[in-house]
N, C-alpha and C. Protein backbone atom coordinates (compact mmCIF):
# COMPACT_ATOMS: atom_id res chain seq x y z
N UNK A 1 11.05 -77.46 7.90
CA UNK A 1 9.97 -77.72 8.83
C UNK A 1 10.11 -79.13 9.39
N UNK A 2 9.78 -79.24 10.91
CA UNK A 2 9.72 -80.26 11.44
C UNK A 2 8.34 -81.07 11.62
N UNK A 3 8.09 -81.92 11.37
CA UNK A 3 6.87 -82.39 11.87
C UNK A 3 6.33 -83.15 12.99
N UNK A 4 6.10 -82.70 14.20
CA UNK A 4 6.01 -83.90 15.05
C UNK A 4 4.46 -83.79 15.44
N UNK A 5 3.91 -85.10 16.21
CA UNK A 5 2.65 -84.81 16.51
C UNK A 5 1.37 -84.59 15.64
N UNK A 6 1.76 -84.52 14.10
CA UNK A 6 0.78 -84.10 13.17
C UNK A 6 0.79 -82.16 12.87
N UNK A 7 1.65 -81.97 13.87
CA UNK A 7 2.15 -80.23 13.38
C UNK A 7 3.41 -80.31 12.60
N UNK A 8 3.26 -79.03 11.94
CA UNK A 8 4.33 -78.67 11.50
C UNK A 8 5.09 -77.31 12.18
N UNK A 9 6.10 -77.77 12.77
CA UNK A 9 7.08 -77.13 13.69
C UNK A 9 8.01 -76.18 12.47
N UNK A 10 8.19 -74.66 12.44
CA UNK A 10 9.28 -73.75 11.76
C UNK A 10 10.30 -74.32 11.91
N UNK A 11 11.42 -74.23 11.31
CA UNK A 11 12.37 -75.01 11.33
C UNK A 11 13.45 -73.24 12.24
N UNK A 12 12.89 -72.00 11.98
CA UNK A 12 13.90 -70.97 12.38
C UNK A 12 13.14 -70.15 14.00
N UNK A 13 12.22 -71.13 14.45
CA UNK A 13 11.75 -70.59 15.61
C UNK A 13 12.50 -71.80 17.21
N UNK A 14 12.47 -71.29 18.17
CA UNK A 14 12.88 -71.67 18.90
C UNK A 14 11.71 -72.97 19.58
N UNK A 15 12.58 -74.07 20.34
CA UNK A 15 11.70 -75.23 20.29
C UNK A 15 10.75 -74.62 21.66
N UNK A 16 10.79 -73.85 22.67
CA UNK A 16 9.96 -73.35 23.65
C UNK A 16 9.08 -73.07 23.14
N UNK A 17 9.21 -71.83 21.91
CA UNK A 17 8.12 -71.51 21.42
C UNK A 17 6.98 -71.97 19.93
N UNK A 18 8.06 -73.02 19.70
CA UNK A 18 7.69 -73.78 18.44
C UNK A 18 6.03 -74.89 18.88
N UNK A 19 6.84 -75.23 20.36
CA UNK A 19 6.20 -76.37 20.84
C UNK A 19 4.73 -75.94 21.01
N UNK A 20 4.41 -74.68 21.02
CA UNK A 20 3.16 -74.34 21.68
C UNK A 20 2.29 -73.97 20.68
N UNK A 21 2.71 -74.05 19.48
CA UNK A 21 1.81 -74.68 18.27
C UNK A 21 1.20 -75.52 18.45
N UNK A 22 1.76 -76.70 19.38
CA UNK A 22 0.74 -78.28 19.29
C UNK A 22 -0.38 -77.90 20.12
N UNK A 23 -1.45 -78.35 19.54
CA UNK A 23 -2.97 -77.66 20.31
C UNK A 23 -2.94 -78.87 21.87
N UNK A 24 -2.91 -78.11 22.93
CA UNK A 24 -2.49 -78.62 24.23
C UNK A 24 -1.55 -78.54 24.71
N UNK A 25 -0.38 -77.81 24.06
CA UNK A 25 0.49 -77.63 24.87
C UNK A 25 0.67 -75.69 24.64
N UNK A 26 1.02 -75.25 26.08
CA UNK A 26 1.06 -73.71 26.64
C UNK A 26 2.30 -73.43 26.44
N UNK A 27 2.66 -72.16 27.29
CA UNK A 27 4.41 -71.80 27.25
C UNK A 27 4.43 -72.44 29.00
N UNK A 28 3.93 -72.96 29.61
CA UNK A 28 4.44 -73.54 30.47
C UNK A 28 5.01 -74.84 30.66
N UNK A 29 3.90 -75.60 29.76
CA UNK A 29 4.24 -76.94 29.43
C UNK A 29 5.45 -77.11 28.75
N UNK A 30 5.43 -76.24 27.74
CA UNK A 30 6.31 -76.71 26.85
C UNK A 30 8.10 -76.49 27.23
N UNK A 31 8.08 -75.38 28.12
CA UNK A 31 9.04 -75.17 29.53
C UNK A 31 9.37 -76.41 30.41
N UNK A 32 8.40 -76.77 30.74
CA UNK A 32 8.47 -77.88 31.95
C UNK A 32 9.46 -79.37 30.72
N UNK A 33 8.87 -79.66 29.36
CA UNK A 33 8.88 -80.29 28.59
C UNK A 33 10.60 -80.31 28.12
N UNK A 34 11.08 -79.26 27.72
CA UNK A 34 12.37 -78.26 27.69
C UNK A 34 13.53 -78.94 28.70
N UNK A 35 12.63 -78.20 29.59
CA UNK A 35 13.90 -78.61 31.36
C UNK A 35 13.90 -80.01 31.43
N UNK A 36 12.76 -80.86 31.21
CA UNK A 36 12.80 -82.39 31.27
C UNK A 36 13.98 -82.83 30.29
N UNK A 37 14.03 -82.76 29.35
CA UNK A 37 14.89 -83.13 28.21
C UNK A 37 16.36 -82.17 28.41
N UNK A 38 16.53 -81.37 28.89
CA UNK A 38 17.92 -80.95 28.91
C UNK A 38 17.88 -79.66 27.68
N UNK A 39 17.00 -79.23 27.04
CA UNK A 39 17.18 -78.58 25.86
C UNK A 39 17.33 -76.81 26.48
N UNK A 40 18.22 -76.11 25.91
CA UNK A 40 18.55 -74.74 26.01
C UNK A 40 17.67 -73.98 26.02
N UNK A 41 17.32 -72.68 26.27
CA UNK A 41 16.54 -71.80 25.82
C UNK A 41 16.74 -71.39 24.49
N UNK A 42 17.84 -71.24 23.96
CA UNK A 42 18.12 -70.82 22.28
C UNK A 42 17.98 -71.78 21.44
N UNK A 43 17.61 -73.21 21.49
CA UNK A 43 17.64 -74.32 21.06
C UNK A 43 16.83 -74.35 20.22
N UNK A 44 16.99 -74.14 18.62
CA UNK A 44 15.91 -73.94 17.64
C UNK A 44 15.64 -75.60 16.81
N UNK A 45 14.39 -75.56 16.59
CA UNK A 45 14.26 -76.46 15.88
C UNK A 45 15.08 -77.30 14.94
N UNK A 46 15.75 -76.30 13.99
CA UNK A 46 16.23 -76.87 12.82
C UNK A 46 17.79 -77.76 13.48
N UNK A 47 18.21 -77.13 14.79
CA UNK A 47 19.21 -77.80 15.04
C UNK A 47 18.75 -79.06 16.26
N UNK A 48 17.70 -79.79 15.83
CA UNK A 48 17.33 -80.65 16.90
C UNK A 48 17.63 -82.18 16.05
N UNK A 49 18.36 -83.19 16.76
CA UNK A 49 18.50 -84.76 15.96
C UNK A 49 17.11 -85.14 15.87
N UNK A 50 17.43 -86.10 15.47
CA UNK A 50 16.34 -87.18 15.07
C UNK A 50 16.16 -88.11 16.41
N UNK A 51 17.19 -88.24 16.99
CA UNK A 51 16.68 -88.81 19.14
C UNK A 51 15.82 -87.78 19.77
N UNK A 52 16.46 -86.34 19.54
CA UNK A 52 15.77 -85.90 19.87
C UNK A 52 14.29 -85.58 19.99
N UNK A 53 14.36 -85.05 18.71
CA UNK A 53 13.23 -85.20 18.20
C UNK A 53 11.88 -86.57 18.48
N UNK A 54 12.31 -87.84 18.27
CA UNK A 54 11.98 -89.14 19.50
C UNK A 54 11.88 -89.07 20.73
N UNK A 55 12.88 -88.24 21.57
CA UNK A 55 12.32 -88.37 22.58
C UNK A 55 11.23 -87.17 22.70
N UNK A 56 11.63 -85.67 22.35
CA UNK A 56 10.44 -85.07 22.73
C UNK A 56 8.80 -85.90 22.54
N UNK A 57 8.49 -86.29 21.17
CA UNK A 57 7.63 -86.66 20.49
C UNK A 57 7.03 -87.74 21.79
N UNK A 58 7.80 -88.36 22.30
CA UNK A 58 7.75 -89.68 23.19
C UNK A 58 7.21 -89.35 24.98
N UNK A 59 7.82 -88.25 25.09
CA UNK A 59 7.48 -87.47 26.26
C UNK A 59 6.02 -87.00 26.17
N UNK A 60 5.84 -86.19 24.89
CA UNK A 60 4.82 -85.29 25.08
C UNK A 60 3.51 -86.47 25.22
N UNK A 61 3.59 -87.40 23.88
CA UNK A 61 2.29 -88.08 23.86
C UNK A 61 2.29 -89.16 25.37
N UNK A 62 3.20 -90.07 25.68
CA UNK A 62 3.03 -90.30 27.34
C UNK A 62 2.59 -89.56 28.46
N UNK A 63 3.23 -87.89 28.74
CA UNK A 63 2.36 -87.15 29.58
C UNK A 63 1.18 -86.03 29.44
N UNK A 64 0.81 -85.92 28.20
CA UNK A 64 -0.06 -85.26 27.97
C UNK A 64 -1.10 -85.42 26.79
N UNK A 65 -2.45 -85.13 26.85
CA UNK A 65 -3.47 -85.18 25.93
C UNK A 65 -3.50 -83.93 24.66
N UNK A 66 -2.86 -84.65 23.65
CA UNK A 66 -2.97 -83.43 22.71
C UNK A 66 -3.39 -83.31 21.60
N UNK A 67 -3.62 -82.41 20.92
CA UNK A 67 -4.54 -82.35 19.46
C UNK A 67 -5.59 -82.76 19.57
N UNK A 68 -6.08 -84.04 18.71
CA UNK A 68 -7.87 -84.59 18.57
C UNK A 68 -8.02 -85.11 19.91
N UNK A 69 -7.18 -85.92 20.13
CA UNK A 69 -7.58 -86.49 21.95
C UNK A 69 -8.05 -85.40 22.94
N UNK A 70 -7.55 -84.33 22.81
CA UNK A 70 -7.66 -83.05 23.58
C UNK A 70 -8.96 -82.59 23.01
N UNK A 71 -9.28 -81.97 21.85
CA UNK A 71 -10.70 -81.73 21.52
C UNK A 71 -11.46 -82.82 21.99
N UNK A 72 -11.23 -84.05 21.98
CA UNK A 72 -12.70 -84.67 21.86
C UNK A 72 -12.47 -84.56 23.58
N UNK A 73 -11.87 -84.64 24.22
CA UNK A 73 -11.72 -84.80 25.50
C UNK A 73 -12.68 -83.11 26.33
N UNK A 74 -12.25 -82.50 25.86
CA UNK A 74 -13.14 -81.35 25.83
C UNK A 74 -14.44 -81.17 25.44
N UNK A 75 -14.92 -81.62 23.95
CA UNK A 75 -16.20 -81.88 23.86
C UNK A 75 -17.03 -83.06 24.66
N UNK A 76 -16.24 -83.63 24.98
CA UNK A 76 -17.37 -84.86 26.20
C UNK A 76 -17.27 -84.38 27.15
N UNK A 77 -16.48 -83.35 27.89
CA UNK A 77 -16.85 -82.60 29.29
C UNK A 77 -18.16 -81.50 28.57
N UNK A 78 -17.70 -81.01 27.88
CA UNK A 78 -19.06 -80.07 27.35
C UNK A 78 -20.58 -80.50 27.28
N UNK A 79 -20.39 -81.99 26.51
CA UNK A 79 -21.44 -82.62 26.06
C UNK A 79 -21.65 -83.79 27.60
N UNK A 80 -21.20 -83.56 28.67
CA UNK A 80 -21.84 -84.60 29.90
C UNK A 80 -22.22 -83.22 30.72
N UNK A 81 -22.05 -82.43 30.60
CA UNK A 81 -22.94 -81.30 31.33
C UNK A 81 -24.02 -80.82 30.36
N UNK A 82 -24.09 -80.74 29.49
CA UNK A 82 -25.34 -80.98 28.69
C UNK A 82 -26.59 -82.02 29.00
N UNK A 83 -25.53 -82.76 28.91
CA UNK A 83 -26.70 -83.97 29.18
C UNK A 83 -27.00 -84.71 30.72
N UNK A 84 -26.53 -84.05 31.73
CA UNK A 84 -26.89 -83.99 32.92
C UNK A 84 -28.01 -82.59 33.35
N UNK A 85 -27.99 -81.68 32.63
CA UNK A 85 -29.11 -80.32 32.36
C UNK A 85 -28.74 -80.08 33.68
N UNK A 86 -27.52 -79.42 34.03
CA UNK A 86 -27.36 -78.69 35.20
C UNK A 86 -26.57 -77.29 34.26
N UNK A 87 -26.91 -76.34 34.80
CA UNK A 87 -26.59 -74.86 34.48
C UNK A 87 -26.08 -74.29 33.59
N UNK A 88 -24.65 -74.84 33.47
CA UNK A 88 -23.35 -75.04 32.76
C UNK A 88 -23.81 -75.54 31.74
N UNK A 89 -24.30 -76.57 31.72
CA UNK A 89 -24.96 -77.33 30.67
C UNK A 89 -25.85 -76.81 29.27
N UNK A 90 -26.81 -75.98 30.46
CA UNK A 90 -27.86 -75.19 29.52
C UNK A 90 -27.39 -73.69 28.92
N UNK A 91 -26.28 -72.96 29.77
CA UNK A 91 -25.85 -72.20 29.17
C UNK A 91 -24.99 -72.47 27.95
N UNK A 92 -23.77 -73.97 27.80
CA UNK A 92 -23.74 -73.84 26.93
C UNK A 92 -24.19 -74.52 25.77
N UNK A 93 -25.83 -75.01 25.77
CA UNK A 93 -26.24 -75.67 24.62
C UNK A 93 -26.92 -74.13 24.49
N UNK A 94 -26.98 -73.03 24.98
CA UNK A 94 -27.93 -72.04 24.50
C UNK A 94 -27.01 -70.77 23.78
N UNK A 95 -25.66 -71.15 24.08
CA UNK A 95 -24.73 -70.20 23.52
C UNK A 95 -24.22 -69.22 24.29
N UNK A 96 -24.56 -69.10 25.13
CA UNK A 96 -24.71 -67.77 26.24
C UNK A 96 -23.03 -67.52 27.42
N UNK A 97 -22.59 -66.90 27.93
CA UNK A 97 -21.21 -67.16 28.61
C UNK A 97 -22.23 -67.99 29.72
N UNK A 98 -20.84 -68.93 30.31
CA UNK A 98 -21.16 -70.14 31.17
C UNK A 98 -20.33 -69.46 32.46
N UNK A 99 -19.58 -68.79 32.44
CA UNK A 99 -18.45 -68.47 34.09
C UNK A 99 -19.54 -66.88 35.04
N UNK A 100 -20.67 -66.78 34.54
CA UNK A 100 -20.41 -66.02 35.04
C UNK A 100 -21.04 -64.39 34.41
N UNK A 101 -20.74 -64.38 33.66
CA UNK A 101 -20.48 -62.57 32.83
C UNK A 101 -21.56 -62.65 32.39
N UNK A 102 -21.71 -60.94 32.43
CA UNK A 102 -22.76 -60.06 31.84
C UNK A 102 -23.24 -60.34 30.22
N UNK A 103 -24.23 -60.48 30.42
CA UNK A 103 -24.86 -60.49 29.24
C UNK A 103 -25.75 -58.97 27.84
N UNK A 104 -25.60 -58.40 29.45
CA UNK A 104 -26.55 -57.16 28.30
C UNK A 104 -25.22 -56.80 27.61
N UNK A 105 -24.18 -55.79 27.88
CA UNK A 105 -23.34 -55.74 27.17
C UNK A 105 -22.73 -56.07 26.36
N UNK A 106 -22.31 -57.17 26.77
CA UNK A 106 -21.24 -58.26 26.51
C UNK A 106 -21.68 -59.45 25.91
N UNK A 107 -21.16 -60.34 25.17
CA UNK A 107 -21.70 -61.55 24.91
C UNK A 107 -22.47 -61.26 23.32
N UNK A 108 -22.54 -60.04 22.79
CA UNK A 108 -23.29 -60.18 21.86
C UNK A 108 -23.16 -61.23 21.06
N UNK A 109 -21.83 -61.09 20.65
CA UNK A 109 -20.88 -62.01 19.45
C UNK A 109 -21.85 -63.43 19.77
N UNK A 110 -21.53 -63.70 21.09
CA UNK A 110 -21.57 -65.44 20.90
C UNK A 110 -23.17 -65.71 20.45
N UNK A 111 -24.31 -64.67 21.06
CA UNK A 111 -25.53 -65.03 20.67
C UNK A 111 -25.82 -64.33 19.51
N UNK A 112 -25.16 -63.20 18.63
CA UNK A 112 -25.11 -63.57 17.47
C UNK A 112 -24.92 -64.75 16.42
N UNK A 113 -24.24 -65.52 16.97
CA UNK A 113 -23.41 -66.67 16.25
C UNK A 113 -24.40 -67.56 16.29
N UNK A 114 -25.42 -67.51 17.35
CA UNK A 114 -26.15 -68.86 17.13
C UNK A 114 -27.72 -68.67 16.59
N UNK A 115 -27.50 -67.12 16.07
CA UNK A 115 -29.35 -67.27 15.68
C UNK A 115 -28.91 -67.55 14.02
């Protein structure tokens, strides 16, 4: 196992799809991330250096917000529409879907969850 970022990366999965373990990064990013660095599509973890490994690590945290930075970055968009009490806001301090969707049907789960 590799560790970068505070994850632990398989050492027998491929780095495209290894990468998208790290909470914030997709299969697109981690593509775009890939082609930046020169790395193969078959390019598995366990056969990655220790530069390498540096530079990915070096790339990702320079262009992107990931793990706790990413949650909390998410909970203060959550929590400034809250506390501006516009729509979005109140739907989600009340639990309820926020985009949109039906409620009689649908949605039980989430307003289960909050009584």
């Amino acid at each position: 196992m590799v560790y970068i970022l505070n994850t632990n990366l398989k050492n027998n999965k491929k780095v495209r799809t290894a990468l998208c373990e790290i909470y914030g990064l997709g299969k697109t990013l981690s593509s775009q991330i890939c082609d930046q660095l020169g790395f193969s599509e078959k390019l598995k973890i366990s056969t990655l250096t220790n530069f390498q490994i540096e530079q990915l690590s070096q790339i990702i945290t320079q262009n992107f917000l990931i793990g706790g930075d990413k949650r909390r970055d998410l909970r203060n968009n959550k929590n400034r529409l809250i506390a501006i009490g516009c729509y979005r806001g109140f739907r989600h301090n009340i639990g309820l879907p926020v985009r949109g969707q039906r409620t009689h049907g649908n949605a039980r789960t989430a307003r289960r969850m909050k009584k």
